[in-house]
C-alpha atoms as a PDB file:
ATOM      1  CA  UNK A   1     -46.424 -15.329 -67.205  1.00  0.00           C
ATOM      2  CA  UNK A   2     -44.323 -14.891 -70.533  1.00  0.00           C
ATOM      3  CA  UNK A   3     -47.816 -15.410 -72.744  1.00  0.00           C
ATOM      4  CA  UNK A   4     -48.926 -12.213 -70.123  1.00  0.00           C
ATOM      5  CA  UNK A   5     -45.835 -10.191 -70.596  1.00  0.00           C
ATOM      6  CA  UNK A   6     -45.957 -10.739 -74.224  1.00  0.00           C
ATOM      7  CA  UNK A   7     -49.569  -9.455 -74.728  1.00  0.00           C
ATOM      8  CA  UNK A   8     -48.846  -6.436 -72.285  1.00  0.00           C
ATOM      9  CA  UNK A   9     -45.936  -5.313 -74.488  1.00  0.00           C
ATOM     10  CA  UNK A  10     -47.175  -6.038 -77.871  1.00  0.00           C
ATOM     11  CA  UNK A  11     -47.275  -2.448 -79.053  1.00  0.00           C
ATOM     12  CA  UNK A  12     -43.742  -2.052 -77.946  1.00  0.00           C
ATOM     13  CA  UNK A  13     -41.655  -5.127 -79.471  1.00  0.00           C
ATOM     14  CA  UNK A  14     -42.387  -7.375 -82.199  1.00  0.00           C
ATOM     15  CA  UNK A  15     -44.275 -10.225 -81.619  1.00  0.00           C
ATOM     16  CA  UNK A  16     -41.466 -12.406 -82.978  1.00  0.00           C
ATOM     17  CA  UNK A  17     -38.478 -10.763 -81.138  1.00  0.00           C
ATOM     18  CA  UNK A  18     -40.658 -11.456 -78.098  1.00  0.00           C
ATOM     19  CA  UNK A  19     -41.139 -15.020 -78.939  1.00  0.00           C
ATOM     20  CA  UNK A  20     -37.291 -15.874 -79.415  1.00  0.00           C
ATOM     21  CA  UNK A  21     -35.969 -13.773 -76.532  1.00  0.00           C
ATOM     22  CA  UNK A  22     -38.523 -15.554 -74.726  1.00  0.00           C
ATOM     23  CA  UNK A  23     -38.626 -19.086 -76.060  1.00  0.00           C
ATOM     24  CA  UNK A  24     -41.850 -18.770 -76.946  1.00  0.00           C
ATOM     25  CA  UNK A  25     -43.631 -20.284 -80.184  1.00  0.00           C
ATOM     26  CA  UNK A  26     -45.732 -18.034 -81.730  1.00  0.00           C
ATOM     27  CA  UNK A  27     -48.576 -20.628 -82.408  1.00  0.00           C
ATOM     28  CA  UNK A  28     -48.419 -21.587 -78.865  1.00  0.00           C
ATOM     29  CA  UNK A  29     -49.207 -17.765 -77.801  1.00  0.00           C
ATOM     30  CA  UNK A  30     -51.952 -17.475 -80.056  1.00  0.00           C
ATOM     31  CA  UNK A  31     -53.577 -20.596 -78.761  1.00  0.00           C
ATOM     32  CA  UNK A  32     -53.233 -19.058 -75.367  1.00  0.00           C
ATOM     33  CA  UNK A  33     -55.236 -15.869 -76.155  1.00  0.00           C
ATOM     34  CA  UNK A  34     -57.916 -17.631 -77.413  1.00  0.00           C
ATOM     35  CA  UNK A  35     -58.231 -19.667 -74.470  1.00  0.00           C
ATOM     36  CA  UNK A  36     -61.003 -18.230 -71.820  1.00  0.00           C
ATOM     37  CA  UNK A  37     -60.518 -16.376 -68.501  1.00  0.00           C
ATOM     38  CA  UNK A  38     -60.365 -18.078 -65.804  1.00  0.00           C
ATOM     39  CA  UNK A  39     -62.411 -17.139 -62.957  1.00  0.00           C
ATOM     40  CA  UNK A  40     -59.281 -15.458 -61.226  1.00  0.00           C
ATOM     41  CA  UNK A  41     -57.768 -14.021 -64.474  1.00  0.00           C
ATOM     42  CA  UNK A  42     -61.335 -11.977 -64.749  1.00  0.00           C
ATOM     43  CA  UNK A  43     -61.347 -11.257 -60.903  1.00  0.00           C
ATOM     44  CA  UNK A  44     -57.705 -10.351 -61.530  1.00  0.00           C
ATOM     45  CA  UNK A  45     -59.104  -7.467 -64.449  1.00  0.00           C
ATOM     46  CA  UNK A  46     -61.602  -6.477 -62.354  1.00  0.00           C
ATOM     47  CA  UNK A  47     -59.907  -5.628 -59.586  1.00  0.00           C
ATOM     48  CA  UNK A  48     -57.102  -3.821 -61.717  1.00  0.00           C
ATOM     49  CA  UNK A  49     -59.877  -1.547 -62.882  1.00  0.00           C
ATOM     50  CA  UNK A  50     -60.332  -0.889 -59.693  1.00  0.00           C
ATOM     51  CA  UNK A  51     -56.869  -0.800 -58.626  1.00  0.00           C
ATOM     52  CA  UNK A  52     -56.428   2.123 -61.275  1.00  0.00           C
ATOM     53  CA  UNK A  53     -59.439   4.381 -59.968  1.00  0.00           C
ATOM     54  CA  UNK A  54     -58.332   3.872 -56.454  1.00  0.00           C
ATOM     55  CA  UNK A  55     -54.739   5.178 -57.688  1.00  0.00           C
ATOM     56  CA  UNK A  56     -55.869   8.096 -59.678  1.00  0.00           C
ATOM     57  CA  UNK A  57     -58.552   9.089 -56.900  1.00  0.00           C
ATOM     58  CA  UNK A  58     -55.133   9.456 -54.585  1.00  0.00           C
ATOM     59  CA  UNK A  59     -53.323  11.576 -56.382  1.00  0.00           C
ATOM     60  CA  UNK A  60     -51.004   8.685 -57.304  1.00  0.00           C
ATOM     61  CA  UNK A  61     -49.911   8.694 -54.451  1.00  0.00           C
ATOM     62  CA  UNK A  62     -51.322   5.396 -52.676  1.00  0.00           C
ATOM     63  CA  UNK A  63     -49.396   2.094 -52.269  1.00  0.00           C
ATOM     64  CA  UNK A  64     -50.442  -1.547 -52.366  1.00  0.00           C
ATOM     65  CA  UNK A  65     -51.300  -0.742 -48.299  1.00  0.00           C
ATOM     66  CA  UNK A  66     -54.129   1.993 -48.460  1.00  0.00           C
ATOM     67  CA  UNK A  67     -55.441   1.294 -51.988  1.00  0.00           C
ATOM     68  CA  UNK A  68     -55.612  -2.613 -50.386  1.00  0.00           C
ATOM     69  CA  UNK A  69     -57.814  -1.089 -47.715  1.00  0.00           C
ATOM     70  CA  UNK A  70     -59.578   1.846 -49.843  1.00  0.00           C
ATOM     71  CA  UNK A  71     -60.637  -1.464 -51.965  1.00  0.00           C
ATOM     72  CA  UNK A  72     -61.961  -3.477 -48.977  1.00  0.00           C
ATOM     73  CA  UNK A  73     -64.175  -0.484 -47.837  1.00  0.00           C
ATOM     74  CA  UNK A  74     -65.456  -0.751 -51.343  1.00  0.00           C
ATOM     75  CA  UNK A  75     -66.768  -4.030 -51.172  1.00  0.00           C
ATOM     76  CA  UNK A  76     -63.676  -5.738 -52.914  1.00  0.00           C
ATOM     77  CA  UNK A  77     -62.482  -8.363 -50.613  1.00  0.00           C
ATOM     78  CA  UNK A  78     -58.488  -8.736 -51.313  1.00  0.00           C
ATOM     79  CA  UNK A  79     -55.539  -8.839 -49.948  1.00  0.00           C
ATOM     80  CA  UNK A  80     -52.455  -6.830 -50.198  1.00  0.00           C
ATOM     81  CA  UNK A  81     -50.490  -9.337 -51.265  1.00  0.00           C
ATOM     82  CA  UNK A  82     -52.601  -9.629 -54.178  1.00  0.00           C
ATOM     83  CA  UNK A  83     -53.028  -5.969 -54.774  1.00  0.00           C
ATOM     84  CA  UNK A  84     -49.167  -5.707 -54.309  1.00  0.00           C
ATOM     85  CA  UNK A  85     -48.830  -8.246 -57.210  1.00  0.00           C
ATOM     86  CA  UNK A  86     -51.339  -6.820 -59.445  1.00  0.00           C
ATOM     87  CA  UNK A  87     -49.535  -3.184 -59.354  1.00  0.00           C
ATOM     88  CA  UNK A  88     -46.123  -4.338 -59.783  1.00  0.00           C
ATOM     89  CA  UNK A  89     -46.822  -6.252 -62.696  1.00  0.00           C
ATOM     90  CA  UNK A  90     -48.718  -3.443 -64.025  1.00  0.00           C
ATOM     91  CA  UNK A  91     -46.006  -0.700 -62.899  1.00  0.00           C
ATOM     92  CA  UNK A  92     -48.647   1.103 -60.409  1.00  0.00           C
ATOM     93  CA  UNK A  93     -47.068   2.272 -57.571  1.00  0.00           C
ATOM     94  CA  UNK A  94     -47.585   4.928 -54.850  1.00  0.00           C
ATOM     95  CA  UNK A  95     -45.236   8.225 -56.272  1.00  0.00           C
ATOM     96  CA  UNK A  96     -43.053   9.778 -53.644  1.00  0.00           C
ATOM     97  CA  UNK A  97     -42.499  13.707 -53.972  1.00  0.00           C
ATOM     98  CA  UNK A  98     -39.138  15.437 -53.874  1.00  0.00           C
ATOM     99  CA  UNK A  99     -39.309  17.949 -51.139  1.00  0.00           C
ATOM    100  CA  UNK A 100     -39.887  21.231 -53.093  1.00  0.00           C
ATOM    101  CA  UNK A 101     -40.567  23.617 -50.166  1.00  0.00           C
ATOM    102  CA  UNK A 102     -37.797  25.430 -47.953  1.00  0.00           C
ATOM    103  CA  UNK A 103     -37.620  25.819 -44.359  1.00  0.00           C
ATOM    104  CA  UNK A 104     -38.914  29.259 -43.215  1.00  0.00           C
ATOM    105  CA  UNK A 105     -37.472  29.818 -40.225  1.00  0.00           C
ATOM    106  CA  UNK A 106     -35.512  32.708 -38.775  1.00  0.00           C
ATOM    107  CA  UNK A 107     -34.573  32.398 -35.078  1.00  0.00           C
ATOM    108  CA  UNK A 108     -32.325  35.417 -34.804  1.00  0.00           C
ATOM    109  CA  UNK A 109     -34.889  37.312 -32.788  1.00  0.00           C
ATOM    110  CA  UNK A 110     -34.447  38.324 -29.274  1.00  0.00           C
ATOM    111  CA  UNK A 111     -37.953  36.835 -28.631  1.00  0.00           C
ATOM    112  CA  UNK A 112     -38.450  34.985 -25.252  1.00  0.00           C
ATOM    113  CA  UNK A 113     -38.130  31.158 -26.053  1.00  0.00           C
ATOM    114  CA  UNK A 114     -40.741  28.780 -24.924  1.00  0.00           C
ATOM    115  CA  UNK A 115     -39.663  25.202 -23.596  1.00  0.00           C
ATOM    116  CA  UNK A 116     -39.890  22.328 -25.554  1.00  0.00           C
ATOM    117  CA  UNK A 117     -43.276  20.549 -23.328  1.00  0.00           C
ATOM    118  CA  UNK A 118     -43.353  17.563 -26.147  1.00  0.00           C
ATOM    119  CA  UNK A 119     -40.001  15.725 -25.219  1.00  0.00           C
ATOM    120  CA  UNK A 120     -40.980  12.601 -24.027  1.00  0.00           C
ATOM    121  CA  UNK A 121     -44.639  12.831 -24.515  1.00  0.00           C
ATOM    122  CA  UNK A 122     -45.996  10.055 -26.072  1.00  0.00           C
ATOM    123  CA  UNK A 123     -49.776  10.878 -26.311  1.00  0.00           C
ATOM    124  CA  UNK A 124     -50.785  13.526 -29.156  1.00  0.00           C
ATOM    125  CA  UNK A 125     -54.049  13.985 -27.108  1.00  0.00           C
ATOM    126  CA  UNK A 126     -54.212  18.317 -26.866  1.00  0.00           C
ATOM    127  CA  UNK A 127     -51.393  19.221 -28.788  1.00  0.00           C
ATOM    128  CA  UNK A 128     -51.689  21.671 -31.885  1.00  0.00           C
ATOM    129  CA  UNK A 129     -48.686  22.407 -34.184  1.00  0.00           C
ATOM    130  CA  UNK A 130     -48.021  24.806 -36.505  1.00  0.00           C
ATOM    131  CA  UNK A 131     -45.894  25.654 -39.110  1.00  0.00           C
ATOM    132  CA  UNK A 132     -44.802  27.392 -41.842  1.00  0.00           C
ATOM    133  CA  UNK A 133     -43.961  26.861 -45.658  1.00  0.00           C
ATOM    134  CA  UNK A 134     -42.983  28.199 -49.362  1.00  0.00           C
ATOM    135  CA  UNK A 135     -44.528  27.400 -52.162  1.00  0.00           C
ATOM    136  CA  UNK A 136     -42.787  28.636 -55.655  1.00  0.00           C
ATOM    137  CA  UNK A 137     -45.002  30.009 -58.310  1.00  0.00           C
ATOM    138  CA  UNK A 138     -44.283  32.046 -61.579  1.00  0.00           C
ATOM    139  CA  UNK A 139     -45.078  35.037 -59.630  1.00  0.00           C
ATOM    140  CA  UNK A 140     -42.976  34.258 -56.376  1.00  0.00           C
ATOM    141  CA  UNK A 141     -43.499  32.702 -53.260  1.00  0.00           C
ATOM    142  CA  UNK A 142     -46.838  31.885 -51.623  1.00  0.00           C
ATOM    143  CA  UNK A 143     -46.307  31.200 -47.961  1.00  0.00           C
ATOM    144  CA  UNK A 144     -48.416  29.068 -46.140  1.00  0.00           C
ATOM    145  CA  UNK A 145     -49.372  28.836 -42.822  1.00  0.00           C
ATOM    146  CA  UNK A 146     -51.260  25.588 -41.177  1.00  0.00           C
ATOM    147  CA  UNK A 147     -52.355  24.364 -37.870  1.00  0.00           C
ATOM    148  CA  UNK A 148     -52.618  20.562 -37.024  1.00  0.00           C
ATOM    149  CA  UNK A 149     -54.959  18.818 -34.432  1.00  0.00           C
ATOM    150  CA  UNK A 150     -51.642  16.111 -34.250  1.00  0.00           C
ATOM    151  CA  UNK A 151     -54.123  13.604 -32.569  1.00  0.00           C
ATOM    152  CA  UNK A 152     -56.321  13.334 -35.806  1.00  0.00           C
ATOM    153  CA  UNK A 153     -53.563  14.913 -37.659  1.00  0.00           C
ATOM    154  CA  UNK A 154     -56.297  17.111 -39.638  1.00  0.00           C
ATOM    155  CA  UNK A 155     -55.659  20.545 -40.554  1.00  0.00           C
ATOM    156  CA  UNK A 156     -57.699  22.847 -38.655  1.00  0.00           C
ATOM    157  CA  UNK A 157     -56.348  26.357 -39.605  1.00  0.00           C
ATOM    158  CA  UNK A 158     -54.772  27.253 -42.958  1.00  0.00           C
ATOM    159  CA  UNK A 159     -53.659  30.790 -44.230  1.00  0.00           C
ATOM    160  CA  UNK A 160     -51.710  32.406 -47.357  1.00  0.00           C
ATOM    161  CA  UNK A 161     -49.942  35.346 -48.151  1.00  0.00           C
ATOM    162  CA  UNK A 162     -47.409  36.833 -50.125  1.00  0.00           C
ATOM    163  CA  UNK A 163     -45.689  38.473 -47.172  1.00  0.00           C
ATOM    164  CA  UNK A 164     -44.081  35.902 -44.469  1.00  0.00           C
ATOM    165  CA  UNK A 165     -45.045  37.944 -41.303  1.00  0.00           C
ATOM    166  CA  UNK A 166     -46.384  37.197 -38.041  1.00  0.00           C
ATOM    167  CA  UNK A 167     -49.854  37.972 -38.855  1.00  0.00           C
ATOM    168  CA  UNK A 168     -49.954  34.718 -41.292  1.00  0.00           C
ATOM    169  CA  UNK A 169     -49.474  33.057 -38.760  1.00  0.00           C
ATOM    170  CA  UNK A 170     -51.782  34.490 -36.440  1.00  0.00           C
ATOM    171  CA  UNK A 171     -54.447  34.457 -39.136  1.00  0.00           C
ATOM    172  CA  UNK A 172     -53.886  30.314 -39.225  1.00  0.00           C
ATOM    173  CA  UNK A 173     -54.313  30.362 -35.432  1.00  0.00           C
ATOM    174  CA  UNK A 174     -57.406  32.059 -35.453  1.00  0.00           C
ATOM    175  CA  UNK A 175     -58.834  30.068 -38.389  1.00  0.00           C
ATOM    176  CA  UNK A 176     -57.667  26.880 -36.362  1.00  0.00           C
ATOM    177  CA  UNK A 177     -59.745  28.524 -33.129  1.00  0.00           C
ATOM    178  CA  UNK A 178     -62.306  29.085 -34.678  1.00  0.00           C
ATOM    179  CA  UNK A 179     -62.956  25.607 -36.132  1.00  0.00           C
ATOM    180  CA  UNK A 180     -62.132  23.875 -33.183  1.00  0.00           C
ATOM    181  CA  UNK A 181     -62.377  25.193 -29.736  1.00  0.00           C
ATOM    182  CA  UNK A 182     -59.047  24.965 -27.794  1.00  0.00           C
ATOM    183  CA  UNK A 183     -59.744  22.414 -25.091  1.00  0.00           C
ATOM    184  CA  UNK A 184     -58.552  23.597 -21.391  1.00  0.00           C
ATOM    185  CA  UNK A 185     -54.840  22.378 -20.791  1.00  0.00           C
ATOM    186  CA  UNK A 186     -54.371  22.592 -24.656  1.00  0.00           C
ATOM    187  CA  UNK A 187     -50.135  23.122 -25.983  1.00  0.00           C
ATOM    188  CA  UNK A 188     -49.770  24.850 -29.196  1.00  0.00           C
ATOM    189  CA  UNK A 189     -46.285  23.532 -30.454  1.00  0.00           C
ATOM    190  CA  UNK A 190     -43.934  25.482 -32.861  1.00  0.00           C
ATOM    191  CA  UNK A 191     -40.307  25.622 -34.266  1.00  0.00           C
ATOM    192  CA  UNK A 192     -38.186  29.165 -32.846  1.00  0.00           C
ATOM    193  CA  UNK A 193     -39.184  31.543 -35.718  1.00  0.00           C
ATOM    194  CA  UNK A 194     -39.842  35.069 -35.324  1.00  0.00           C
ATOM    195  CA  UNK A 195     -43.390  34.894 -35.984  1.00  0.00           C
ATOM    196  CA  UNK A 196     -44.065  32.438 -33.467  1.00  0.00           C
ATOM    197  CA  UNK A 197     -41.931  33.828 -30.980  1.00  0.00           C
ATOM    198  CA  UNK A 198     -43.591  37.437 -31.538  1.00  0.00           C
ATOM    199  CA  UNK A 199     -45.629  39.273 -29.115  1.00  0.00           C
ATOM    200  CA  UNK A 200     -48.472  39.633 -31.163  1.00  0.00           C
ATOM    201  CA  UNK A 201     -48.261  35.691 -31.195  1.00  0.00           C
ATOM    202  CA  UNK A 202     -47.612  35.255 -27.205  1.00  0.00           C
ATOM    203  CA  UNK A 203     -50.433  37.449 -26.692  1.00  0.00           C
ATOM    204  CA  UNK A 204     -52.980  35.357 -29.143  1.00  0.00           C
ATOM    205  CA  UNK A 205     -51.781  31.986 -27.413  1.00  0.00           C
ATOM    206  CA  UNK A 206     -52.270  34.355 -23.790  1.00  0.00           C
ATOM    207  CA  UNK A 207     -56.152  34.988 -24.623  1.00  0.00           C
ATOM    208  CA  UNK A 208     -57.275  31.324 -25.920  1.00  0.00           C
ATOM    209  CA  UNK A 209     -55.333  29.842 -23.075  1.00  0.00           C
ATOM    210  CA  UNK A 210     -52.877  28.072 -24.878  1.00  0.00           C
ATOM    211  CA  UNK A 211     -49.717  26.693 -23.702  1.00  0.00           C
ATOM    212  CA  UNK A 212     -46.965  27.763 -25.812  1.00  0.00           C
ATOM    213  CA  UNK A 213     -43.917  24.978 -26.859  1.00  0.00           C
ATOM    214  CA  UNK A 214     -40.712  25.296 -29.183  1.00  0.00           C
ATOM    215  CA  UNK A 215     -38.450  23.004 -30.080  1.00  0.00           C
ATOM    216  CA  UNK A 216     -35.192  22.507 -29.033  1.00  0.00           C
ATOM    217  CA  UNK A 217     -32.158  24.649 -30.445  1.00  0.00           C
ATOM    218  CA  UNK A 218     -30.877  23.120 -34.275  1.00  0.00           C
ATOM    219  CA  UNK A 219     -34.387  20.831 -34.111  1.00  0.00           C
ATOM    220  CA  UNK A 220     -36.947  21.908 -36.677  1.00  0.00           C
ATOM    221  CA  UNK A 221     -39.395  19.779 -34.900  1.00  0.00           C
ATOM    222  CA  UNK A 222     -37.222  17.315 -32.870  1.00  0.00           C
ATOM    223  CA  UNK A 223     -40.751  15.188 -31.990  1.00  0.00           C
ATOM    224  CA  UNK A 224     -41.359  12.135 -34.406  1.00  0.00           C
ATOM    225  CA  UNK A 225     -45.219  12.311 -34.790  1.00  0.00           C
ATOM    226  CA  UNK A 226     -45.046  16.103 -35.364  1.00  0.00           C
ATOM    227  CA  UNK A 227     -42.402  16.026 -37.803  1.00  0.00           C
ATOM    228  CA  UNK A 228     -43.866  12.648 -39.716  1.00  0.00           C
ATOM    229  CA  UNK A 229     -47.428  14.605 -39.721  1.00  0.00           C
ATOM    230  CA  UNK A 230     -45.947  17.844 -41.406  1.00  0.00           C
ATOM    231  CA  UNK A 231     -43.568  15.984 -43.873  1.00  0.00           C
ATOM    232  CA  UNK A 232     -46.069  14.394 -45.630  1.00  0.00           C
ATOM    233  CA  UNK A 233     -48.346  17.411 -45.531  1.00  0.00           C
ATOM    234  CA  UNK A 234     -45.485  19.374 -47.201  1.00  0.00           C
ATOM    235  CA  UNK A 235     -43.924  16.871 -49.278  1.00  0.00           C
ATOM    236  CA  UNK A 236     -47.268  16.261 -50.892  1.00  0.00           C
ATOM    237  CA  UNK A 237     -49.099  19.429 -50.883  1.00  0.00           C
ATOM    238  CA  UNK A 238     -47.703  21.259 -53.906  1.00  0.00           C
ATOM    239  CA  UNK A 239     -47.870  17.961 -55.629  1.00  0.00           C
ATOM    240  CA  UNK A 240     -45.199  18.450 -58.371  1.00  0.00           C
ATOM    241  CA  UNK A 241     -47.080  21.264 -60.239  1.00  0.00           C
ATOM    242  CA  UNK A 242     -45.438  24.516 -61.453  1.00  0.00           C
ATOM    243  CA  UNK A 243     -47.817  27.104 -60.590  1.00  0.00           C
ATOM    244  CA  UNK A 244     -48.719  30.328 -62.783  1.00  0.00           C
ATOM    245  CA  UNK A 245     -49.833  32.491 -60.019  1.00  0.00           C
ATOM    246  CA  UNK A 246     -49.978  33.001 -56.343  1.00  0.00           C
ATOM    247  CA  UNK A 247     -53.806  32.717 -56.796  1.00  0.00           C
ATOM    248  CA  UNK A 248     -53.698  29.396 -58.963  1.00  0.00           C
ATOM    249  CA  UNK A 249     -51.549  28.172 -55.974  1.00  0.00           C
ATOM    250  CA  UNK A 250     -54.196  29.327 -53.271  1.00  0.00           C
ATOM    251  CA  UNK A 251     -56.870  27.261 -54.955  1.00  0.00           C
ATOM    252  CA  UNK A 252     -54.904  24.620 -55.489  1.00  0.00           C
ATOM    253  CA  UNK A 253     -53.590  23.891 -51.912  1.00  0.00           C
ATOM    254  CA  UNK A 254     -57.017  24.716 -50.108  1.00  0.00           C
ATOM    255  CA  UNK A 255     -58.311  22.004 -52.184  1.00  0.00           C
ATOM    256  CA  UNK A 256     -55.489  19.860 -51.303  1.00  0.00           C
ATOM    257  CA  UNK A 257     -55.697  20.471 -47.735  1.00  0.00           C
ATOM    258  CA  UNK A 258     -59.564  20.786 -47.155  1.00  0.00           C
ATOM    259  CA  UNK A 259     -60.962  17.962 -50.099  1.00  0.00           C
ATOM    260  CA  UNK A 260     -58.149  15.195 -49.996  1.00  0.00           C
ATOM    261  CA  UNK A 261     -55.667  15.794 -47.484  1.00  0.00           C
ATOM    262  CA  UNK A 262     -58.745  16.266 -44.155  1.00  0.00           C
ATOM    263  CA  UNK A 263     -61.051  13.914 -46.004  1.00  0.00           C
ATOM    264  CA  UNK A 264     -59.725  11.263 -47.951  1.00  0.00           C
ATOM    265  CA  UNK A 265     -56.033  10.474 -47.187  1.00  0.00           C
ATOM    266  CA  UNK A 266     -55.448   8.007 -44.965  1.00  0.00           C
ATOM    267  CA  UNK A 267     -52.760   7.837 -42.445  1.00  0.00           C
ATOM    268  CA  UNK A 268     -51.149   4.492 -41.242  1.00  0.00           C
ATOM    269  CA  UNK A 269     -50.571   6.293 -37.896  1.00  0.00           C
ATOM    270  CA  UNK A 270     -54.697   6.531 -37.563  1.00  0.00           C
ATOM    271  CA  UNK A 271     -55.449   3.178 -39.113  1.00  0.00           C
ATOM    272  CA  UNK A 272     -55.638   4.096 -42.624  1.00  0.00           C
ATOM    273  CA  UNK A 273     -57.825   6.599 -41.853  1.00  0.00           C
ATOM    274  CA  UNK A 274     -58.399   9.705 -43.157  1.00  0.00           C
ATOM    275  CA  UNK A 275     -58.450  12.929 -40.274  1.00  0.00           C
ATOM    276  CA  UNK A 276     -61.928  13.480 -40.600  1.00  0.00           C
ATOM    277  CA  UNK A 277     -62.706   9.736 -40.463  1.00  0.00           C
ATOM    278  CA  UNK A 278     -60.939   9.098 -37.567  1.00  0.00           C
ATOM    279  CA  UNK A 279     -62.260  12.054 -35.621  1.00  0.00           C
ATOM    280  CA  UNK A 280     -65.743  10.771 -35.873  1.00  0.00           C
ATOM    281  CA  UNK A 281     -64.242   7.398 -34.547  1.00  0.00           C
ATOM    282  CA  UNK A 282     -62.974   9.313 -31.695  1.00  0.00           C
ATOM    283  CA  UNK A 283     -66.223  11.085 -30.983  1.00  0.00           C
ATOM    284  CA  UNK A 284     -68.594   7.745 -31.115  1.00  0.00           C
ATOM    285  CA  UNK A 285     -66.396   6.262 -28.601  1.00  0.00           C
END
């Protein structure tokens, strides 16, 4: 282990600082690099090599969990205990983003107010939630507006705009209905905001037959899975970047969103699944 250390940091501290904070002769260290790889040493780089892609191919954002089953898809039998070990002494680890969007809603409306239909409803099956989002860019804000299937938690309607205004919304609801025709019985679940609560909105909800829900009064989403579904969406989707335009922005999030976030993330809520894998699960059985 202190042979290991002392070759991983060798462009960092001198050899011989190393070797006396370390107790470590320096003849003894050399004889230990000449020695040959053991079969699990060279599994060991192997699967680090693979370890890295896997990382980089999720944004950074995996931990030892889904990169351990990202691997085993692969073909690379291992365990996470293993793959835990590997990234810690490496320093690879899953990077959690600061929450860099703000809460858009405005519930000083005299709207009607739908009832909250999700309060002790454990199964996800027919529910679609929306909400809406900043994102900051040298221009201004981009707001976006998404609908989630929260069964497969996959994002079925996305729309952007520089204006927050109730057709944003709408235009994400339509996008959503379009891609995925709303089953009979279906509830369409939302925080109070004005552009939910509209009219315009009511009426859209009216003519695909959707069931309108809110959540409850100082609750911007009161229901675990819905929350837990958007907060990594959010937390994740502008990915630390500082973006030059609203346009830059656009094509950065719909790549997010439709590339990683639909096809490749997975969720420990759907296995370790990603939203489009675990649909097809759900239609095969």
């Amino acid at each position: 282990m202190r042979h290991a250390f002392m070759r991983k940091h060798r462009d960092r501290f001198r050899l011989q600082s190393m070797c006396e904070v370390l107790n470590v002769s320096r003849s003894g260290y050399y004889a230990w690099r000449k020695r040959p790889f053991s079969a699990r040493g060279k599994g060991n780089r192997e699967l680090l090599g693979q370890i890295r892609e896997v990382h980089t191919q999720s944004r950074k954002l995996y931990g030892s969990p889904r990169i351990t089953v990202e691997l085993n898809e692969r073909g690379f039998k291992c365990g996470k205990n293993r793959v835990a070990r590997i990234m810690k002494e490496h320093s690879i680890c899953g990077e959690v983003k600061k929450r860099r969007f703000r809460r858009t809603i405005d519930s000083r409306h005299e709207y009607a107010l739908a009832a909250n239909l999700l309060i002790g409803k454990r199964q996800t099956e027919g529910v679609w939630a929306s909400d809406i989002t900043f994102v900051p860019t040298s221009e201004g804000w981009l707001y976006v507006a998404a609908v989630m299937n929260v069964k497969s938690r996959r994002v079925i309607g996305l729309s952007m705009s520089d204006k927050l205004s109730q057709e944003l919304a709408s235009a994400a609801l339509k996008a959503a209905a379009g891609r995925q025709s709303p089953p009979e019985g279906l509830i369409h679940h939302s925080d109070r905001g004005r552009q939910y609560a509209s009219y315009a909105y009511q009426e859209l909800l009216r003519e695909y037959g959707i069931t309108p829900s809110m959540s409850r009064s100082g609750n911007c989403y009161d229901n675990a899975h819905v929350e837990s579904s958007f907060g990594t969406l959010k937390t994740e989707l502008v990915h630390g970047e500082r973006y030059r335009s609203r346009m830059e922005a656009r094509l950065s999030i719909f790549e997010y969103v439709e590339v990683f976030y639909n096809r490749q993330r997975r969720h420990s809520a759907l296995g370790y699944r990603s939203p489009e894998q675990y649909e097809k699960l759900l239609d095969e059985t």
